[in-house]
Protein backbone atom coordinates (compact mmCIF):
# COMPACT_ATOMS: atom_id res chain seq x y z
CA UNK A 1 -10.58 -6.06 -15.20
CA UNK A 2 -8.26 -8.66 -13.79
CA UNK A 3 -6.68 -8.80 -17.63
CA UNK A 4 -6.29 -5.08 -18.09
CA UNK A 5 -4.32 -5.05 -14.56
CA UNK A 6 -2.07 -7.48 -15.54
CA UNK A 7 -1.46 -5.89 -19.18
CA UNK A 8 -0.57 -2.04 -17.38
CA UNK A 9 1.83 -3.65 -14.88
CA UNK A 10 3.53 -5.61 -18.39
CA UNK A 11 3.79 -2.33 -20.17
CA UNK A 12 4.63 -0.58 -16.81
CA UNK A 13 7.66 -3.26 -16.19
CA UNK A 14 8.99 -3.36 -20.20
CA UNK A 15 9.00 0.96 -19.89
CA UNK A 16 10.97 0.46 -17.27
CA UNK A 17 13.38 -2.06 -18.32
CA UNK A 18 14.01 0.23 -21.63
CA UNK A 19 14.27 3.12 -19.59
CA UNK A 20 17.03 1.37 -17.29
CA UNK A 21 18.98 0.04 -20.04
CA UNK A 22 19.02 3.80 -20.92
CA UNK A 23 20.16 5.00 -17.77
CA UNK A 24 23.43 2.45 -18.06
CA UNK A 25 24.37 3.39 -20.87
CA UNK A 26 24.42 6.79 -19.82
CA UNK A 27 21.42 8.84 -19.85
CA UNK A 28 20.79 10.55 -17.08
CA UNK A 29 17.52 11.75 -18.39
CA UNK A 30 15.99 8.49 -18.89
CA UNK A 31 16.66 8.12 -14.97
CA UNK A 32 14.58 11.39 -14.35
CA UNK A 33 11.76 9.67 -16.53
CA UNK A 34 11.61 6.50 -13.72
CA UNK A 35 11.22 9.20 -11.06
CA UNK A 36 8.56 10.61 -12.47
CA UNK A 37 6.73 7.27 -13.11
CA UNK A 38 7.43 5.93 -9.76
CA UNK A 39 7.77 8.79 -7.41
CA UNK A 40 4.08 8.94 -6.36
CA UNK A 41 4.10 5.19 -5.98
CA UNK A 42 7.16 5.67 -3.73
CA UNK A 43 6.01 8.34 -1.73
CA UNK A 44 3.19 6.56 -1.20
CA UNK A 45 4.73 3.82 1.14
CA UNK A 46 7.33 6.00 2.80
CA UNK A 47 4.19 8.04 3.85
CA UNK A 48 3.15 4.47 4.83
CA UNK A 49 5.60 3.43 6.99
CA UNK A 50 6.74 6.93 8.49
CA UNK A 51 3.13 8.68 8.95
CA UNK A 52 4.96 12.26 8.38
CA UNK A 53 4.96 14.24 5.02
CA UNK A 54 8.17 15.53 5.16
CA UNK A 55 10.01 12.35 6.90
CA UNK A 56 8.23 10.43 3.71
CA UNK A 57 9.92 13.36 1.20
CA UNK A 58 13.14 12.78 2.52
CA UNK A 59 13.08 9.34 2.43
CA UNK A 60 11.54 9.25 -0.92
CA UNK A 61 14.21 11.76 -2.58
CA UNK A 62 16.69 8.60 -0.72
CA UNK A 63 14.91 6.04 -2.43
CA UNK A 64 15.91 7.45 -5.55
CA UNK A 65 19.34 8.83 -4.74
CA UNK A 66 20.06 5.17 -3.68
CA UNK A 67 18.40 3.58 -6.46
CA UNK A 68 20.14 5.37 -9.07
CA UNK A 69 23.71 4.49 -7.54
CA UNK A 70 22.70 0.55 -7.49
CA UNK A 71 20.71 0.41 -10.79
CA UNK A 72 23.29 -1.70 -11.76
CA UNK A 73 22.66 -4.40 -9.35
CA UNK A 74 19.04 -4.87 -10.24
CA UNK A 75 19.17 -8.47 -11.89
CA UNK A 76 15.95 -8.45 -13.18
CA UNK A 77 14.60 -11.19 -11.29
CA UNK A 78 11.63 -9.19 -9.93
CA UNK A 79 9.84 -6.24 -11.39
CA UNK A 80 11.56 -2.77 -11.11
CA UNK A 81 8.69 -1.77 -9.04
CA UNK A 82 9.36 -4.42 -6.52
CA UNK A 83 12.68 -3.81 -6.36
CA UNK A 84 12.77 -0.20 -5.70
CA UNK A 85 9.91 -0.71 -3.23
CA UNK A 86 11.87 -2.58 -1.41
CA UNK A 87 14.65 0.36 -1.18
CA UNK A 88 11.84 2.62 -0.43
CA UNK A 89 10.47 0.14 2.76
CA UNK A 90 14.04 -0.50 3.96
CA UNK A 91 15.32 3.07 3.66
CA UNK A 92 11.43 4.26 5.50
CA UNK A 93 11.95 1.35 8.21
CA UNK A 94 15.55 3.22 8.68
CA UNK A 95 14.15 6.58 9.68
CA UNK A 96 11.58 5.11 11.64
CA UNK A 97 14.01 3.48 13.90
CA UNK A 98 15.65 6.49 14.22
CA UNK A 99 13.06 7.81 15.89
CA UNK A 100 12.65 4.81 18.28
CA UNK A 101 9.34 4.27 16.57
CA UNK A 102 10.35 1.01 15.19
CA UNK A 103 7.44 -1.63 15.06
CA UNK A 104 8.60 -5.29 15.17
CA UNK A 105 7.85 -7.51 12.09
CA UNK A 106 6.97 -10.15 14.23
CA UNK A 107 3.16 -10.28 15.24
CA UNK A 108 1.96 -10.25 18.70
CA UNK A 109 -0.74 -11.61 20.60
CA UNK A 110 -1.89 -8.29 22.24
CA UNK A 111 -1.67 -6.86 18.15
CA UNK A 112 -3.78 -9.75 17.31
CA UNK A 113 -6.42 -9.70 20.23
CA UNK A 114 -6.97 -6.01 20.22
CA UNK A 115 -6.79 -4.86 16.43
CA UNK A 116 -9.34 -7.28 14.99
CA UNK A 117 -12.72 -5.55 14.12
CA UNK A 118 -15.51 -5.97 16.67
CA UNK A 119 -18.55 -5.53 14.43
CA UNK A 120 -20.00 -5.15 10.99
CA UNK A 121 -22.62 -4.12 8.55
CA UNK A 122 -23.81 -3.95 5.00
CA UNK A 123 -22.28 -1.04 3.63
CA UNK A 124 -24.31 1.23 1.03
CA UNK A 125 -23.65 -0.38 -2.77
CA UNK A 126 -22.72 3.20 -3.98
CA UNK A 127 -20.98 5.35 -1.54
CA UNK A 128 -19.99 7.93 -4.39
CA UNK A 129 -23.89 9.00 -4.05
CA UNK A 130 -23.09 9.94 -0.32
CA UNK A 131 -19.82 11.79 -0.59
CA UNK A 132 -17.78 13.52 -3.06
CA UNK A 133 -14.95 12.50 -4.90
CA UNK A 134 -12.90 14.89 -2.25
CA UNK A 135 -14.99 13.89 0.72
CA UNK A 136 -14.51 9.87 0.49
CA UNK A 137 -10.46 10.61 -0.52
CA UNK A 138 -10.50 12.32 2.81
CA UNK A 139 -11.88 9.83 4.53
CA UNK A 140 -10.23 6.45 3.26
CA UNK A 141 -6.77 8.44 3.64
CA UNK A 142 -7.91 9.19 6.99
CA UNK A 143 -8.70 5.81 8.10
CA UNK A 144 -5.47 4.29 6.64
CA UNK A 145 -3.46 6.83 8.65
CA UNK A 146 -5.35 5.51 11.52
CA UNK A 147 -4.43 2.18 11.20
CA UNK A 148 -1.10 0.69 13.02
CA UNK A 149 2.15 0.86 11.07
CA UNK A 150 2.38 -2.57 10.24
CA UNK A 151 -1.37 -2.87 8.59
CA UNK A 152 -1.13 0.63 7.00
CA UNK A 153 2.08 -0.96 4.89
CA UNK A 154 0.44 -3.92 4.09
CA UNK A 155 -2.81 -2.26 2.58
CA UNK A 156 -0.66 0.11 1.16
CA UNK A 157 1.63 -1.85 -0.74
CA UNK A 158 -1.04 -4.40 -2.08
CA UNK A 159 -4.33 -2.83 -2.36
CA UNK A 160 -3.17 0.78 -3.31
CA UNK A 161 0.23 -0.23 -5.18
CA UNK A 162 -1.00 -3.33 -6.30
CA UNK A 163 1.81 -5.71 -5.28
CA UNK A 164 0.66 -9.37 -5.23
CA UNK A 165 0.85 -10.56 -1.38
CA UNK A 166 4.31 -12.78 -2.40
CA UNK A 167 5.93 -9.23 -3.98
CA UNK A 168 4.56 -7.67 -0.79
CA UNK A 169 6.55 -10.19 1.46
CA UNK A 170 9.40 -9.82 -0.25
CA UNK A 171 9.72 -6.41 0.71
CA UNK A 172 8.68 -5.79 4.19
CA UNK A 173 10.69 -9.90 5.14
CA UNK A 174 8.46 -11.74 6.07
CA UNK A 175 6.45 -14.83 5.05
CA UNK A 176 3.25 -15.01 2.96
CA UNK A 177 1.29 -16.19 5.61
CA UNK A 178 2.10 -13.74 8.09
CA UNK A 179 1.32 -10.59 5.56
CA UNK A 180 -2.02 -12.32 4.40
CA UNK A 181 -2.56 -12.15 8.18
CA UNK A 182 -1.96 -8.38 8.54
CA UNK A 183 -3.55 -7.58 4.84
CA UNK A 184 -6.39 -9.30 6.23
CA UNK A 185 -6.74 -7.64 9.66
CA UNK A 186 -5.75 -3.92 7.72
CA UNK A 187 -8.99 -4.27 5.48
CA UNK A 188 -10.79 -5.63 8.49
CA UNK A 189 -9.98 -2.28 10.40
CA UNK A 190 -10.65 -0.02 6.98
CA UNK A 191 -14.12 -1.46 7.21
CA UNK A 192 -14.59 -0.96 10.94
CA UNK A 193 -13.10 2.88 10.82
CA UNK A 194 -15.13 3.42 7.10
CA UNK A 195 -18.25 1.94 9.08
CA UNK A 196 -19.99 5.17 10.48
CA UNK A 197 -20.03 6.54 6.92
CA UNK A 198 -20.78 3.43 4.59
CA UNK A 199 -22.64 1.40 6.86
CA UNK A 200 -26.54 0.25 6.34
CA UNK A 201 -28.91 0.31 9.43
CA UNK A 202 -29.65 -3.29 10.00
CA UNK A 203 -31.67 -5.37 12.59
CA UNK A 204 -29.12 -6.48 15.33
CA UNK A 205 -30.59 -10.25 14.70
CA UNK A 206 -29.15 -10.25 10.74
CA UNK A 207 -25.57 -8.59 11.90
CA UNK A 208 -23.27 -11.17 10.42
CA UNK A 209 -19.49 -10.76 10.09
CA UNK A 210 -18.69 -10.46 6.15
CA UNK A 211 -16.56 -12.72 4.66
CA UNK A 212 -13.05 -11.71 3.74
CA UNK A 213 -13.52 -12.08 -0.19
CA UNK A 214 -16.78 -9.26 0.06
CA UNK A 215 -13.80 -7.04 2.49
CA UNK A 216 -11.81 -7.21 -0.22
CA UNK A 217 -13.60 -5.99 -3.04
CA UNK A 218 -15.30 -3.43 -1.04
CA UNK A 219 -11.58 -1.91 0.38
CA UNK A 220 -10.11 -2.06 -3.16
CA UNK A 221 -12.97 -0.21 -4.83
CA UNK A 222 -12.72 2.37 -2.05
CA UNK A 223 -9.12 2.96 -2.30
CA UNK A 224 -8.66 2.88 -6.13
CA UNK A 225 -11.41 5.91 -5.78
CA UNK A 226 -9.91 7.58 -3.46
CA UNK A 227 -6.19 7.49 -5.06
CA UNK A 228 -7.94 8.38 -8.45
CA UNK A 229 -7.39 5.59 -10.19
């Protein structure tokens, strides 16, 4: 599974790079062929950062205006995905400040005290038996909109974009540590807000907090279900 992730992101990044060299030399159509590829991707995170459908539309359509007039600058030295979104973050951070809803990259102790999970349970192996396809879409998009903007971007950019945690960092600034911090307390809260739906009945005495590896792969096979991957 691992393999066959790492073999769609190398055909992914060589389309693009074929597709760019296009666009340089002049074709404008090979440009509208990395929207298309990428636009759902970069809506995605806008949505992520700004909460609002149509703020995230107009900062998407930005993302691409602005990526199209500085194609030329991308060296290459990352993935294209990275790199536009990183344009897509930065242009989404923008707007949000704008609206004097800016959230400060640095972590806080009252963030850290009051957003970490306060309880957990088994949850049911197969949760596709309980809900639909629609229903559990609904509610894993719900819960990440619930989540504060700093955790929702972090979740969003590595387990529904699939960024690796150092590709993540890169784009919102800050240091690996500090994202596997917030990646860790945004699958934390998925779990905690998923809970009522997915959760086992279990004898208070046998509660135990799960460790983060079995948060992990729970949260990523609930959001690559939900995205319809």
């Amino acid at each position: 599974m691992m393999e066959a992730s790492q073999d769609r992101k190398a055909d992914t990044a060589a389309e693009d790079l074929r597709l760019i060299e296009r666009v340089l030399g002049g074709d404008r159509k090979a440009f509208e062929a990395l929207v298309r590829s990428h636009e759902r991707r970069v809506f995605r995170v806008t949505l992520a950062v700004l909460g609002q459908v149509e703020d995230a539309e107009d900062a998407m359509q930005e993302t691409f205006i602005k990526a199209y007039r500085h194609l030329n600058q991308f060296r290459r030295e990352s993935r294209f995905t990275t790199w536009l979104t990183r344009i897509a973050v930065n242009e989404a951070l923008q707007r949000r400040q704008t609206r004097k809803e800016h959230v400060s990259l640095d972590e806080s102790p009252v963030e850290q005290t009051h957003n970490f999970p306060r309880r957990f349970e088994p949850w049911n192996a197969d949760p596709e038996k309980l809900y639909t396809k629609q229903e559990l879409r609904d509610l894993v998009e719900k819960a990440i909109r619930s989540l504060p903007g700093i955790y929702r971007e972090a979740l969003i950019l590595c387990d529904v974009e699939d960024l690796s945690a150092k590709e993540a960092a890169e784009v919102l600034g800050v240091n690996v540590p500090a994202f596997k911090s917030r990646l860790l307390r945004a699958r934390l809260m998925m779990r905690e807000a998923l809970s009522t739906y997915f959760e086992q009945p279990r004898p208070f005495g046998k509660r135990v907090v799960d460790t983060a590896g079995e948060v992990k792969n729970m949260m990523g096979m609930m959001l690559m279900r939900a995205v319809g991957r």
